[in-house]
PDB file of N, CA and C in Angstrom:
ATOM      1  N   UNK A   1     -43.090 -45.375   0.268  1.00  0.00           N
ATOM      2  CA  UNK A   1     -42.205 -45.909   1.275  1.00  0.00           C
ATOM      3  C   UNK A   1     -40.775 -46.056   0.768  1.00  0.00           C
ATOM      4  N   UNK A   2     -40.842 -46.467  -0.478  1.00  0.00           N
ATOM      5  CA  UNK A   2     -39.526 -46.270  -0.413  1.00  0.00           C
ATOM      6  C   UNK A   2     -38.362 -45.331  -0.869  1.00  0.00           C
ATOM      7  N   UNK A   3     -39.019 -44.202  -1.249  1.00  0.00           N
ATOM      8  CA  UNK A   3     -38.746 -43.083  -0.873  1.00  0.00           C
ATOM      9  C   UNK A   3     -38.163 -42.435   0.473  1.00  0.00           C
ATOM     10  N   UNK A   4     -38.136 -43.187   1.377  1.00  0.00           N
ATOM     11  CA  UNK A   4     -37.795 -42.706   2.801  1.00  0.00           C
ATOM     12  C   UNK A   4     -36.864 -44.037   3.240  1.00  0.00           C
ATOM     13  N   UNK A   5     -36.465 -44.815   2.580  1.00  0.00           N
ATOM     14  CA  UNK A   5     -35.481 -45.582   2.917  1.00  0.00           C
ATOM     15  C   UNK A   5     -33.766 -44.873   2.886  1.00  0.00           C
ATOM     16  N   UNK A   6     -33.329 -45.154   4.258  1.00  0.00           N
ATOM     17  CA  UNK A   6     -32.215 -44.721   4.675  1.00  0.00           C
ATOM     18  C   UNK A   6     -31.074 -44.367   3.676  1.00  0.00           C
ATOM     19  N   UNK A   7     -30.790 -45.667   2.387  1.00  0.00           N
ATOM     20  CA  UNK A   7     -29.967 -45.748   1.687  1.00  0.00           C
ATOM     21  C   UNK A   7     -30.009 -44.498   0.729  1.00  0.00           C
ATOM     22  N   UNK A   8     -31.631 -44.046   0.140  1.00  0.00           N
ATOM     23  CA  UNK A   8     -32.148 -43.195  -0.416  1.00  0.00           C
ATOM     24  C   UNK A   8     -31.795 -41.682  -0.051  1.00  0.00           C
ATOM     25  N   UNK A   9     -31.831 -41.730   1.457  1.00  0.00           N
ATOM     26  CA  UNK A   9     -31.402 -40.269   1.837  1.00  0.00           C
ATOM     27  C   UNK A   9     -30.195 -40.255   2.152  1.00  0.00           C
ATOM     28  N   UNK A  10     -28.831 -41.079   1.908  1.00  0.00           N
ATOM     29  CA  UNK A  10     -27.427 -40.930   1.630  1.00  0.00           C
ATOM     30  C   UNK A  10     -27.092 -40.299   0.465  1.00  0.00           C
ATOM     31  N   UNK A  11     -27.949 -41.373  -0.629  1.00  0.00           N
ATOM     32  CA  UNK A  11     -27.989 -40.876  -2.174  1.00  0.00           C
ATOM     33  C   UNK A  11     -28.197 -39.354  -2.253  1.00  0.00           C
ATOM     34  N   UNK A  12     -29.416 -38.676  -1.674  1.00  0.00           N
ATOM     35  CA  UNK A  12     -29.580 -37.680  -1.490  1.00  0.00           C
ATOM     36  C   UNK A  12     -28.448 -36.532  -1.231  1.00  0.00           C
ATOM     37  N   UNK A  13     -27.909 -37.035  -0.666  1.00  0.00           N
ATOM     38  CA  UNK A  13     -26.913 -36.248   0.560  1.00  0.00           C
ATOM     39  C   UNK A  13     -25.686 -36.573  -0.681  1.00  0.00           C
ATOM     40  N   UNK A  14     -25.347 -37.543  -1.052  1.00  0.00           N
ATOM     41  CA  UNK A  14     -24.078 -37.637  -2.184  1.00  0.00           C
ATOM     42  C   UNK A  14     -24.144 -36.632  -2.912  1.00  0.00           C
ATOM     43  N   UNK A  15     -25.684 -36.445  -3.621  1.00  0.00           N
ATOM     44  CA  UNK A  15     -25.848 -35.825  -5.137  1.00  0.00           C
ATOM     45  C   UNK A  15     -25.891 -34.289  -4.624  1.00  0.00           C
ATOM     46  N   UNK A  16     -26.057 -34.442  -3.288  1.00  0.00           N
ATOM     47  CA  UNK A  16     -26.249 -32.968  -3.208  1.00  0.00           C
ATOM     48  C   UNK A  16     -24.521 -32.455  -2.756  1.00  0.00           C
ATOM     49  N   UNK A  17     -24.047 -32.995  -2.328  1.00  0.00           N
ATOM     50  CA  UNK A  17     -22.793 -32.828  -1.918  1.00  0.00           C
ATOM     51  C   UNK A  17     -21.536 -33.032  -3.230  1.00  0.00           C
ATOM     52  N   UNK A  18     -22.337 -33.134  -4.737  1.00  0.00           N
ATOM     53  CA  UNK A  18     -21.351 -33.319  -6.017  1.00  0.00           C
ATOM     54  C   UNK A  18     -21.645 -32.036  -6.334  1.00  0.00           C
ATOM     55  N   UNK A  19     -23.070 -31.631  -6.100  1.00  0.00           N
ATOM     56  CA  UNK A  19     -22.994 -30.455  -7.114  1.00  0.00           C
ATOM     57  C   UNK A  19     -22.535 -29.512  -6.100  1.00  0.00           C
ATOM     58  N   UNK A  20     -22.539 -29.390  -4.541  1.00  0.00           N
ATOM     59  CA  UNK A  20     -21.997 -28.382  -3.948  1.00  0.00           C
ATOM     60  C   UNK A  20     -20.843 -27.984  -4.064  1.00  0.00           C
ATOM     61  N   UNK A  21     -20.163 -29.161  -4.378  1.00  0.00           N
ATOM     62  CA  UNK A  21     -18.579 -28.999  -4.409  1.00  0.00           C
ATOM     63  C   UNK A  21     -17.718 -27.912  -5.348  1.00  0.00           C
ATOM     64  N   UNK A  22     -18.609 -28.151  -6.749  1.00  0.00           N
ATOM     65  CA  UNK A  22     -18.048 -27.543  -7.889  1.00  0.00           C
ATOM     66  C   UNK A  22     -18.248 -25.809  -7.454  1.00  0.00           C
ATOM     67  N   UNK A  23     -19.271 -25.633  -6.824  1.00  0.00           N
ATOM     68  CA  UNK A  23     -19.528 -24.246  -6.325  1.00  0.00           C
ATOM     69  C   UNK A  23     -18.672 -23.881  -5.093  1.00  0.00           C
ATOM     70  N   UNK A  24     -18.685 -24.566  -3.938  1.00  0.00           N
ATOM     71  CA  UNK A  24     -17.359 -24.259  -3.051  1.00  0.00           C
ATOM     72  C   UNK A  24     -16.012 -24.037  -3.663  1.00  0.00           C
ATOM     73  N   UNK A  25     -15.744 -25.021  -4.492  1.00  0.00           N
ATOM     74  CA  UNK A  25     -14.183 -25.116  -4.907  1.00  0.00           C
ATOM     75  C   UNK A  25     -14.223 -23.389  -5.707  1.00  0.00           C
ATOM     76  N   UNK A  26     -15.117 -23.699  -6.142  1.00  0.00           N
ATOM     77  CA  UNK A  26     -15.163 -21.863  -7.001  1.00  0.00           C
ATOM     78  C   UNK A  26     -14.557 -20.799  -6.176  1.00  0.00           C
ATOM     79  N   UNK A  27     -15.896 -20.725  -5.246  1.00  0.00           N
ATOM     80  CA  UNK A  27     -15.973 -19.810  -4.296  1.00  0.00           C
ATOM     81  C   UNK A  27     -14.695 -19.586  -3.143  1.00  0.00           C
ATOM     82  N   UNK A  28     -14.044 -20.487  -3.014  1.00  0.00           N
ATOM     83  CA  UNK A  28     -12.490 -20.893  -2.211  1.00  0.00           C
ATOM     84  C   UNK A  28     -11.427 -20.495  -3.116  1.00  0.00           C
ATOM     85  N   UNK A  29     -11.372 -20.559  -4.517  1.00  0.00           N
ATOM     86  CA  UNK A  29     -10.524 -19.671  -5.557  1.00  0.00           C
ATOM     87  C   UNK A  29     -10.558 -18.450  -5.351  1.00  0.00           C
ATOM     88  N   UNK A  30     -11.969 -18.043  -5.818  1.00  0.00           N
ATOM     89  CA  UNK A  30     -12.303 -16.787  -5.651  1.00  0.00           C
ATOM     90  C   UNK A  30     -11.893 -15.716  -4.558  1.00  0.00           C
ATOM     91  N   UNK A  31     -12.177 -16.517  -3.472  1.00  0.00           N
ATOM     92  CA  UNK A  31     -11.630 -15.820  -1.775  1.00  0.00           C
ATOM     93  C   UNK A  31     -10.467 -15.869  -2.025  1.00  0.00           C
ATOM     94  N   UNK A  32      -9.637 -16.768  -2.236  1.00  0.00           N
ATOM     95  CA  UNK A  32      -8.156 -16.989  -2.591  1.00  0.00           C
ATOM     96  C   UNK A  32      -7.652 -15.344  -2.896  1.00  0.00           C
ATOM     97  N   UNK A  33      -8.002 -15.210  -4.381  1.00  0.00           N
ATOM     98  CA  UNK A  33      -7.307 -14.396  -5.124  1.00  0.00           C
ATOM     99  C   UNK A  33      -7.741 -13.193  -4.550  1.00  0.00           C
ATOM    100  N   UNK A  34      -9.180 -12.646  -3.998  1.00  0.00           N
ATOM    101  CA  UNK A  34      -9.657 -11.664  -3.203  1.00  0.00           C
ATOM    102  C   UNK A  34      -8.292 -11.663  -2.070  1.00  0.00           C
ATOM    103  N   UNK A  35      -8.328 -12.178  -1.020  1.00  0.00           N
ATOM    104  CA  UNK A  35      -7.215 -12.069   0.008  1.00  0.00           C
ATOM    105  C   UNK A  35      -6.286 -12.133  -0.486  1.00  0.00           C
ATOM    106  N   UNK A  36      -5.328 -12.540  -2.025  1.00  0.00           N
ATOM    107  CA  UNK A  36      -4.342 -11.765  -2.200  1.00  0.00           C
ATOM    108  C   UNK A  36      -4.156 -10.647  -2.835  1.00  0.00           C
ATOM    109  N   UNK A  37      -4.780 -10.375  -3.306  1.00  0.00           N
ATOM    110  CA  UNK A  37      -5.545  -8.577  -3.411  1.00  0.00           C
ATOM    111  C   UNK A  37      -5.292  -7.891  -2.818  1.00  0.00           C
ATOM    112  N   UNK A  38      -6.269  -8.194  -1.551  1.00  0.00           N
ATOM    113  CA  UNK A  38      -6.691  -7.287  -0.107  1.00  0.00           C
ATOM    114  C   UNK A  38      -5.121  -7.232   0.519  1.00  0.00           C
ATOM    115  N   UNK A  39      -4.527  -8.027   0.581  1.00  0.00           N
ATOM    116  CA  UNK A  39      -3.180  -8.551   0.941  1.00  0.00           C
ATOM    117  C   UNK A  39      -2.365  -7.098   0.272  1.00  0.00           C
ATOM    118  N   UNK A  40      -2.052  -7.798  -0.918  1.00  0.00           N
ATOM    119  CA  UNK A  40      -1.140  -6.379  -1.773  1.00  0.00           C
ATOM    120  C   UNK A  40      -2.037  -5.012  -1.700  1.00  0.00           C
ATOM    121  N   UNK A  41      -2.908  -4.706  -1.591  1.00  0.00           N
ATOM    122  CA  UNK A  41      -3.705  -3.037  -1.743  1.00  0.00           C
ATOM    123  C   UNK A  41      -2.836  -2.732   0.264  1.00  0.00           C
ATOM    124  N   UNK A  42      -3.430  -3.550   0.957  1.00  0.00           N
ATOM    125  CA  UNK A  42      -2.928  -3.599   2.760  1.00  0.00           C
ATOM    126  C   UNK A  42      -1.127  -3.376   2.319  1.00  0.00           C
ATOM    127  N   UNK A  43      -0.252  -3.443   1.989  1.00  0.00           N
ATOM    128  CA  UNK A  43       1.066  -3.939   1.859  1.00  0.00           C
ATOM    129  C   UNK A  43       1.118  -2.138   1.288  1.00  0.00           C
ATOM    130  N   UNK A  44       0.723  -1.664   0.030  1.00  0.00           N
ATOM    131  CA  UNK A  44       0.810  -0.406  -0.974  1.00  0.00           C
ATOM    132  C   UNK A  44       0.403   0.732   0.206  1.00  0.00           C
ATOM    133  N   UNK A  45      -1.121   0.803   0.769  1.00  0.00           N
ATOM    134  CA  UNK A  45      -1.308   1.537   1.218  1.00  0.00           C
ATOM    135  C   UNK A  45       0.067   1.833   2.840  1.00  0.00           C
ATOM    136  N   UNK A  46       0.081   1.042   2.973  1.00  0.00           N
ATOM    137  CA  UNK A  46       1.038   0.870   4.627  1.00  0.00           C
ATOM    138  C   UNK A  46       2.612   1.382   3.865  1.00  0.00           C
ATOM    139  N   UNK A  47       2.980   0.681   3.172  1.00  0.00           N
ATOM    140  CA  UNK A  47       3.914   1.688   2.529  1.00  0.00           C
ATOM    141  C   UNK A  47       3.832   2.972   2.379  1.00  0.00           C
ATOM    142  N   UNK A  48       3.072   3.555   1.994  1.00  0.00           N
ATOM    143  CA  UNK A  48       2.261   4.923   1.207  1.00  0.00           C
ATOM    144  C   UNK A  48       2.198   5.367   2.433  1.00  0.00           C
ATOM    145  N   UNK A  49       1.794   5.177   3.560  1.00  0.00           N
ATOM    146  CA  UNK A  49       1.561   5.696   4.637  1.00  0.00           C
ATOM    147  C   UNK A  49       3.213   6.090   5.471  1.00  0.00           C
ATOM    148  N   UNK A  50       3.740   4.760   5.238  1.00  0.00           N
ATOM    149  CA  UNK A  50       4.866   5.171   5.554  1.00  0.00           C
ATOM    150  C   UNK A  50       5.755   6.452   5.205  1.00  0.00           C
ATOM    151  N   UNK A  51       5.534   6.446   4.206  1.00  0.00           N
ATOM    152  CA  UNK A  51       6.736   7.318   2.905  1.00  0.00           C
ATOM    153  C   UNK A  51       6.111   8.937   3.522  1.00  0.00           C
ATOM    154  N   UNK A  52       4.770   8.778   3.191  1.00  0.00           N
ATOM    155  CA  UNK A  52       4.380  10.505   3.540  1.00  0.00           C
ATOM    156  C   UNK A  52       4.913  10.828   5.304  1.00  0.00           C
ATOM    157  N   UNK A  53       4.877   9.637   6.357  1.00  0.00           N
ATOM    158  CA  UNK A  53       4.971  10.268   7.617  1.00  0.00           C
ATOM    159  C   UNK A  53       6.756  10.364   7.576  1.00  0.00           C
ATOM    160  N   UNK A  54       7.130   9.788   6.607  1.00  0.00           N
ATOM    161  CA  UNK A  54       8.874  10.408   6.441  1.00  0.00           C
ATOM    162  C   UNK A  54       9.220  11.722   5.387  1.00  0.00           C
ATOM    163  N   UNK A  55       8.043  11.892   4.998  1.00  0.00           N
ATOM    164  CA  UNK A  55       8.303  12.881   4.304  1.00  0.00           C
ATOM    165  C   UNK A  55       7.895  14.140   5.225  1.00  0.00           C
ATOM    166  N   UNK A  56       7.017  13.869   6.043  1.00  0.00           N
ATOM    167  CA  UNK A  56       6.731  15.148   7.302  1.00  0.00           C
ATOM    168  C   UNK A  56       7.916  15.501   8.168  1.00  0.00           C
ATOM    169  N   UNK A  57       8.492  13.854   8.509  1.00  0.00           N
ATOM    170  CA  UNK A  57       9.988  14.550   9.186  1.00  0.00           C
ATOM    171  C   UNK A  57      10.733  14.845   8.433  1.00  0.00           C
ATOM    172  N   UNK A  58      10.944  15.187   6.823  1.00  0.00           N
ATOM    173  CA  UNK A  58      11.854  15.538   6.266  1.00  0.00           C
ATOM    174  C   UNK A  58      11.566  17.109   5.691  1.00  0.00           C
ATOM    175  N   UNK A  59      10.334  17.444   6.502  1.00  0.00           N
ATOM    176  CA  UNK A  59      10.455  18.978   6.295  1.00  0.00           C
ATOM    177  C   UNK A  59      11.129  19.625   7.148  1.00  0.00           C
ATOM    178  N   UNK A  60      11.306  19.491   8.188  1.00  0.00           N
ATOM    179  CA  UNK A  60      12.298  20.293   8.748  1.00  0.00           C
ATOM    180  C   UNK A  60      13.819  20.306   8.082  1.00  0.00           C
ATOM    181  N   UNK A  61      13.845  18.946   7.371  1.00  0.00           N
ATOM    182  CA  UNK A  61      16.077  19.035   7.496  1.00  0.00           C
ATOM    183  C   UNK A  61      15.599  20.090   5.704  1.00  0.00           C
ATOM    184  N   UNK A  62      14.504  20.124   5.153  1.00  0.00           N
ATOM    185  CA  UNK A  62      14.570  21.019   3.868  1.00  0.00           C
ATOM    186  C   UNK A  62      14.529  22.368   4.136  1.00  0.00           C
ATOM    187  N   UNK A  63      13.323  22.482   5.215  1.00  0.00           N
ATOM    188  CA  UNK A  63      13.431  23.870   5.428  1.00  0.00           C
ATOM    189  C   UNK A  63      14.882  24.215   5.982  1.00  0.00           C
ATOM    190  N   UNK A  64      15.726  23.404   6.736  1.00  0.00           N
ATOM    191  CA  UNK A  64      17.231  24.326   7.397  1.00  0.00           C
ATOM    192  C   UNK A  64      17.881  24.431   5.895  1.00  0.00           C
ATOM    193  N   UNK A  65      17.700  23.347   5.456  1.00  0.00           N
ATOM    194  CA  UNK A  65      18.785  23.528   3.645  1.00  0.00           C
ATOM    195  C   UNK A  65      18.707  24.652   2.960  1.00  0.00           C
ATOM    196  N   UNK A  66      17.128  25.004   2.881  1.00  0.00           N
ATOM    197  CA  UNK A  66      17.025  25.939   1.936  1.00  0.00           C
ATOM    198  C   UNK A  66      17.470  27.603   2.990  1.00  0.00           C
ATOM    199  N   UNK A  67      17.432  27.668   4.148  1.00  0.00           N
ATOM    200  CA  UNK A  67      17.655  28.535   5.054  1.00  0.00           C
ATOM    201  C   UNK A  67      19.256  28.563   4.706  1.00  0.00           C
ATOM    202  N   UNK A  68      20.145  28.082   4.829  1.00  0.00           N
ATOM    203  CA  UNK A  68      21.698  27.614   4.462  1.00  0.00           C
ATOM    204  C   UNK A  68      21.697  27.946   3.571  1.00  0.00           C
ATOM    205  N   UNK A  69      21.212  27.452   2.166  1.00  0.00           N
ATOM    206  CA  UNK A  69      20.974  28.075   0.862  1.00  0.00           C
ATOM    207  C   UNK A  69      21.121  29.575   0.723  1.00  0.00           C
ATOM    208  N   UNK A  70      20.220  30.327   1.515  1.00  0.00           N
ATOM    209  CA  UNK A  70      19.455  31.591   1.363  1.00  0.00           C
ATOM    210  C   UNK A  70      20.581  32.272   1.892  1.00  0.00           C
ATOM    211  N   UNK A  71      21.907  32.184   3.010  1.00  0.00           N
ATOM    212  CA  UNK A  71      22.448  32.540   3.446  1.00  0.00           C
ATOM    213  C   UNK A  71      23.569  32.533   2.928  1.00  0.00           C
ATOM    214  N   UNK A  72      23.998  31.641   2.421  1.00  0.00           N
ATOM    215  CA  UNK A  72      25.129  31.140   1.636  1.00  0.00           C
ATOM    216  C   UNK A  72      24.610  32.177   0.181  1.00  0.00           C
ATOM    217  N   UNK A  73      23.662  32.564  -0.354  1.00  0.00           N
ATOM    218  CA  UNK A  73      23.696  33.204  -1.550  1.00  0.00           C
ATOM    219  C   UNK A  73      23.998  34.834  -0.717  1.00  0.00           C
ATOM    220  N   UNK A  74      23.115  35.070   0.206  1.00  0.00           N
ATOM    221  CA  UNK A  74      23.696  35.871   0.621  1.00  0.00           C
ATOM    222  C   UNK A  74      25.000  36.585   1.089  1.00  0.00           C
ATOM    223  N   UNK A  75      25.800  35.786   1.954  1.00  0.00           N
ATOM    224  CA  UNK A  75      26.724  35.498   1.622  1.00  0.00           C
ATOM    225  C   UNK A  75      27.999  36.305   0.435  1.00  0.00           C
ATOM    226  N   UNK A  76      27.539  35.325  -0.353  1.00  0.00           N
ATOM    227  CA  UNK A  76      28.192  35.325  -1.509  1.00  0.00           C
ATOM    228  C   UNK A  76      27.975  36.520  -2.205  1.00  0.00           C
ATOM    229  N   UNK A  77      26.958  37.313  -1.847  1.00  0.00           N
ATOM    230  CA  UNK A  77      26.655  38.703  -2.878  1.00  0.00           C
ATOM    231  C   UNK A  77      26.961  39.916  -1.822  1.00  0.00           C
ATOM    232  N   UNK A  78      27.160  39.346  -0.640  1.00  0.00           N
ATOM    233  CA  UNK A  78      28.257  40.325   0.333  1.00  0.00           C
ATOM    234  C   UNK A  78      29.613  40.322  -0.522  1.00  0.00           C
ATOM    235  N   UNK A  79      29.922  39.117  -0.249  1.00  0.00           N
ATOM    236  CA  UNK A  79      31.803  38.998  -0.578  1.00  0.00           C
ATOM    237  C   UNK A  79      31.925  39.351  -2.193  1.00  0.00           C
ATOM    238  N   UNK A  80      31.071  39.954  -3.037  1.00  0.00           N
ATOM    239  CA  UNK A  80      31.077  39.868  -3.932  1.00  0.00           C
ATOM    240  C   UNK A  80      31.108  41.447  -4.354  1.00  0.00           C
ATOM    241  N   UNK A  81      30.308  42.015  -3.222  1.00  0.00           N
ATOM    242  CA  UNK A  81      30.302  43.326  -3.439  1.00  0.00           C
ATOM    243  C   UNK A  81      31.261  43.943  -2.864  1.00  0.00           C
ATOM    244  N   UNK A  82      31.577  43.703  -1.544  1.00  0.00           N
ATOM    245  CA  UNK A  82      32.881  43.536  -1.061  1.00  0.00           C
ATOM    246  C   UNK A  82      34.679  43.631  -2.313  1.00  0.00           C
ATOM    247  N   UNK A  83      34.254  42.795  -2.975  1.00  0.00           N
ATOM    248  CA  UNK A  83      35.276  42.542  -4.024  1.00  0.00           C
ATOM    249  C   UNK A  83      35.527  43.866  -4.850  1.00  0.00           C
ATOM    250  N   UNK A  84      33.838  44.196  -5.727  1.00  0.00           N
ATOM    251  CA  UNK A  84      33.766  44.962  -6.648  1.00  0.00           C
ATOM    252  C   UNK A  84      34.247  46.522  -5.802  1.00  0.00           C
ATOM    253  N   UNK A  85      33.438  46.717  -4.516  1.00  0.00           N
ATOM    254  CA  UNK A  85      33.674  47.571  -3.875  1.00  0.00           C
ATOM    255  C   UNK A  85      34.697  48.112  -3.640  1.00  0.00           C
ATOM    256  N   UNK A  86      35.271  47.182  -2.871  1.00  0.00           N
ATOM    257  CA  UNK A  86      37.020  47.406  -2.569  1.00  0.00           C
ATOM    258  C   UNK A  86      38.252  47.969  -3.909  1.00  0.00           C
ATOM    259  N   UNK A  87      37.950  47.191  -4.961  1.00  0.00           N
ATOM    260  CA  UNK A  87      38.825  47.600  -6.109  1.00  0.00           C
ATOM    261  C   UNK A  87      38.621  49.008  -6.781  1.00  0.00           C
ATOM    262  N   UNK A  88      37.188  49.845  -6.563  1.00  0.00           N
ATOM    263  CA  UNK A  88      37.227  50.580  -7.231  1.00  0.00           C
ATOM    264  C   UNK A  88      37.423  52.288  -6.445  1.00  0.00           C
TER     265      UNK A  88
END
């Protein structure tokens, strides 16, 4: 009987609620540092994502550069022959 006295199953409920604690408080660190993790990897990848879909619109202004490029050397090995041409 007195085993089942009221005061007895508070006690109960205390001792069980000391040792739970030390394991929650753990486990609430733990999540902690997990979600700032998950946090920074979410932040890297979304960046990363960013950078490549600006790097897709930046194929077109490379491809006209190097087209300009290609023309401009051309170009230049006209007026060049042009030069040699003309003088001789």
């Amino acid at each position: 009987m007195v085993a089942n006295e009221p005061s007895m199953g508070l006690f109960r409920i205390k001792e069980h609620c000391k040792k739970s604690a030390r394991e929650l408080v753990t486990a609430k660190l733990l999540l902690m540092q997990t979600d700032k993790a998950t946090q920074g990897a979410y932040f890297d990848a979304d960046y990363a994502v960013e950078t490549v879909l600006e790097l897709a619109s930046a194929r077109q202004n490379i491809q006209n550069s190097q087209s300009d490029v290609e023309k401009a050397i051309e170009l230049k090995r006209l007026i060049d022959q042009r030069k040699t041409g003309g003088s001789q």
